[in-house]
Protein backbone atom coordinates (compact mmCIF):
# COMPACT_ATOMS: atom_id res chain seq x y z
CA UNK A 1 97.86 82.38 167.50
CA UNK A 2 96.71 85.39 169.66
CA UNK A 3 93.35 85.80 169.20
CA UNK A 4 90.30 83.74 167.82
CA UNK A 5 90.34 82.96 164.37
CA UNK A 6 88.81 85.71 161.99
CA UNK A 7 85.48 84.62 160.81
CA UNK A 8 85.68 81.51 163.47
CA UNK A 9 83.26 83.67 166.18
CA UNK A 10 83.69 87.23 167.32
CA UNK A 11 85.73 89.59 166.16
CA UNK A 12 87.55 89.98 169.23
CA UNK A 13 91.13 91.47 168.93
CA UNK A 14 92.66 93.27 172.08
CA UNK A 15 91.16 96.79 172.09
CA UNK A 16 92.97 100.34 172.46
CA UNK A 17 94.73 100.66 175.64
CA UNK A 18 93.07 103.17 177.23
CA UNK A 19 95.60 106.27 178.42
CA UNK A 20 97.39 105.59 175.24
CA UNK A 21 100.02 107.66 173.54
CA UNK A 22 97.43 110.33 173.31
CA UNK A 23 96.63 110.28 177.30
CA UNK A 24 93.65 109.54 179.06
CA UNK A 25 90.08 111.34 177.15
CA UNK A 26 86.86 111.57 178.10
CA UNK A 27 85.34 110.85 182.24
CA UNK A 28 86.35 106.96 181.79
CA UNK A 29 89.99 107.43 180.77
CA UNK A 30 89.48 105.84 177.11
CA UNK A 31 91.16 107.49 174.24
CA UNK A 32 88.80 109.06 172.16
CA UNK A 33 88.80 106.23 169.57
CA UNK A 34 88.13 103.54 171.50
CA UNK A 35 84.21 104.36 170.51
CA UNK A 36 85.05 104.10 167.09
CA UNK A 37 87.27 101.12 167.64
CA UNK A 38 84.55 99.41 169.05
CA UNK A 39 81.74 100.34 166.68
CA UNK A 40 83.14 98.94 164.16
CA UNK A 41 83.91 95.90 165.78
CA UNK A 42 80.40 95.92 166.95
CA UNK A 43 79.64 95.98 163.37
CA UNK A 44 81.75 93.37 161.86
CA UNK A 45 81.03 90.81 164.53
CA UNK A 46 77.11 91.43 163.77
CA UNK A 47 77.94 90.66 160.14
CA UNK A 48 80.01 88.00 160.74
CA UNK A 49 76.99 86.40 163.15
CA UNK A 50 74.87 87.15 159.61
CA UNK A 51 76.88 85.49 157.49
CA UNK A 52 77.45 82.34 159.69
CA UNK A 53 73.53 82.09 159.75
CA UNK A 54 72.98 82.19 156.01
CA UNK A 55 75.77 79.13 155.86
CA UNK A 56 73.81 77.57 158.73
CA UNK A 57 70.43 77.96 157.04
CA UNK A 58 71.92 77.34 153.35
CA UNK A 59 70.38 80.46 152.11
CA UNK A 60 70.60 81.19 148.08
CA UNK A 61 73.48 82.27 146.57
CA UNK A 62 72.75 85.44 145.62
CA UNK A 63 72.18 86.21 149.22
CA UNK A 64 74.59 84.64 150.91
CA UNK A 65 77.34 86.60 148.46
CA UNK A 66 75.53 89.70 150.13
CA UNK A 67 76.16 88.72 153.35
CA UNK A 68 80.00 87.69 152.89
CA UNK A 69 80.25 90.83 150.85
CA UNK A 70 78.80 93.23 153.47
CA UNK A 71 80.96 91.15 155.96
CA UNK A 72 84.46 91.68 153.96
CA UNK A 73 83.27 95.64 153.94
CA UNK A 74 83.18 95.55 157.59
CA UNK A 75 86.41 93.58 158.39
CA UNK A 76 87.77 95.96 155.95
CA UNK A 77 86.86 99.31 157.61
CA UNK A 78 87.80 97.64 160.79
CA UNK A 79 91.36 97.06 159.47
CA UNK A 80 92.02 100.51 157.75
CA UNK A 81 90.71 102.50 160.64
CA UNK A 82 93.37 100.14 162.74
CA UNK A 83 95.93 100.79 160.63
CA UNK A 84 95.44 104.36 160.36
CA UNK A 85 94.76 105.18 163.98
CA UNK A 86 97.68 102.55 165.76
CA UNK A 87 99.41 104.70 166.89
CA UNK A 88 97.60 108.01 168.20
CA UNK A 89 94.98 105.20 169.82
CA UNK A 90 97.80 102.83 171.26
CA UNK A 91 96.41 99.95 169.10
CA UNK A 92 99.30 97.20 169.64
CA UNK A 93 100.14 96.13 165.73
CA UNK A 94 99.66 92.64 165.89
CA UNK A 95 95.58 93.71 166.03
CA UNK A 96 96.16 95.47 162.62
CA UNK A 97 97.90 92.48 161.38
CA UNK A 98 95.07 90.25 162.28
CA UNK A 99 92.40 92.25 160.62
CA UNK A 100 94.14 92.41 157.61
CA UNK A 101 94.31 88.84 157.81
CA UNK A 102 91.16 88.38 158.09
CA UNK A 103 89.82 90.28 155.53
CA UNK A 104 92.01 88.67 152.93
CA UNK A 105 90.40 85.58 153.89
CA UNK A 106 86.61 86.63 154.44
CA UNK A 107 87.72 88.84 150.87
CA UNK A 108 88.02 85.56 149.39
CA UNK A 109 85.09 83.51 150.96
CA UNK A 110 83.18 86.68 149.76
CA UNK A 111 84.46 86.08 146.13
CA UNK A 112 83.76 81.94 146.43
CA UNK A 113 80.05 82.79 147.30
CA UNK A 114 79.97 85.00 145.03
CA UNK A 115 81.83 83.09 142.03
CA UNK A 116 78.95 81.17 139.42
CA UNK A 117 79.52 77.74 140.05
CA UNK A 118 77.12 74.32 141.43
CA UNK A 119 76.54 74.86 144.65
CA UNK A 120 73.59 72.64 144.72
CA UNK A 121 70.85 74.35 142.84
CA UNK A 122 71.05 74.87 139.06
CA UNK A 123 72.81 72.99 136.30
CA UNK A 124 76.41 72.07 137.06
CA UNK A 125 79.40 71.34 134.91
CA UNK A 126 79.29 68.55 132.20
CA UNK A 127 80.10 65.06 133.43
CA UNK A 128 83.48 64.32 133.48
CA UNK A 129 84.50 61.98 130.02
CA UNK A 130 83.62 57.70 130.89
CA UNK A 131 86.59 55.92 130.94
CA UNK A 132 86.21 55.27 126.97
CA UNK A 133 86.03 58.87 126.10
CA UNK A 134 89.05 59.19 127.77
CA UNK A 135 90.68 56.93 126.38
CA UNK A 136 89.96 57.85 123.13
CA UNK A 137 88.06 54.60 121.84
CA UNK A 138 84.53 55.47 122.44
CA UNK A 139 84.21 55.06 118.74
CA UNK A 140 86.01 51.83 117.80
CA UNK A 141 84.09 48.93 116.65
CA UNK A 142 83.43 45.83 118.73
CA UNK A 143 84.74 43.11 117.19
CA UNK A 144 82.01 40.94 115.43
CA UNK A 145 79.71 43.86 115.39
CA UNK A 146 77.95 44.65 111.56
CA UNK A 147 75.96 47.43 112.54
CA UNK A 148 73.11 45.14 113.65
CA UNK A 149 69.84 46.19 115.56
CA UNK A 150 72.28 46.98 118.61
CA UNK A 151 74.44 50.35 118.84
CA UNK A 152 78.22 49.38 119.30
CA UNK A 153 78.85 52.34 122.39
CA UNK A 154 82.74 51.20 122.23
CA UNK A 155 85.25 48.78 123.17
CA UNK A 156 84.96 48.53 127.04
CA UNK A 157 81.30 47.93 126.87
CA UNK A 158 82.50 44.69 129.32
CA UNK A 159 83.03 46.88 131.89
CA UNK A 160 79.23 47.71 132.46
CA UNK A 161 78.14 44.02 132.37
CA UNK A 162 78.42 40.91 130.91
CA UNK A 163 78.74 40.76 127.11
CA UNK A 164 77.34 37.19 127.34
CA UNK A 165 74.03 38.46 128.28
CA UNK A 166 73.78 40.75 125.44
C-alpha cells in the first residue's frame, strides 16, 4: 500500500503536483486547486480525528452515527473533487483511487453505527434457543415424572446438575 490506511490516522494522500498540467498559478507556483485540495483534506482529517474520539470515549449511538456520517460526507467530497479535477490539477490517480476506497469503507462503518442493533445499551436480541429447544425436546416428559409438585423443563435436565439431588 501507498499511503496510510483511510480512517487509520490522517488523511494524507500525495497532494497536487504543483506546476501541473495547468502550469505554475499563483506567487508560490501551486495550481490553483491545491487550496481546495487541501481544504478538504483539512476537513476530512478533522472529522476523521472526531470520529476516532467518539469510538475512544464510547459516545451514544446516535452520536457517534453523526460523526461517521459527517465523516463519510467529507471523504466523499474529497474523492469527487479528486476525481473531477485529476487531471487539470495533476492529481496522480492512484490518490483518487484511494479516496474512493476509503469512503466505501468509512460509507459502511457510517451505516454499522448507524444500523439498530446491541451495542451495549438497550435490549438486545433474544437468547439464542438452550440446547433442548434446539433440539426439539424441550417438551418431552422425563421419564417417571406424573406431573408432581416439580415442573418437568425437558429431557436433558442432567445436563444442569445432578438428577440425584432433585
Amino acid at each position: 500500500m501507498g499511503a496510510a490506511p483511510m480512517g487509520a490516522g490522517p488523511m494524507t494522500p500525495v497532494p497536487p503536483r504543483a506546476g501541473g498540467p495547468g502550469g505554475p498559478a499563483g506567487a508560490g507556483g501551486a495550481p490553483p486547486c491545491m487550496e481546495e485540495f487541501t481544504k478538504l483534506q483539512a476537513e476530512t482529517d478533522k472529522r476523521g480525528k472526531a470520529a476516532k474520539a467518539g469510538v475512544e470515549k464510547k459516545v451514544p449511538r446516535e452520536e457517534l452515527c453523526k460523526l461517521f456520517t459527517g465523516f463519510a460526507t467529507a471523504i466523499g467530497n474529497w474523492a469527487k473533487y479528486v476525481r473531477q479535477n485529476a487531471a487539470s490539477c495533476g492529481i496522480p490517480a492512484n490518490v483518487a483511487d484511494q479516496l474512493k476506497t476509503g469512503h466505501a469503507n468509512i460509507s459502511k462503518t457510517a451505516k454499522q453505527a448507524c444500523a439498530a442493533g446491541p451495542v451495549g445499551a438497550g435490549p438486545g436480541p433474544a437468547a439464542p434457543p438452550s440446547l433442548s429447544e434446539a433440539l426439539g425436546t424441550a417438551r418431552a416428559p422425563v421419564a417417571g415424572s406424573t406431573g408432581g409438585s416439580r415442573p418437568s423443563t425437558g429431557t436433558f435436565d442432567t445436563l444442569t446438575g445432578s438428577s440425584l439431588a432433585r
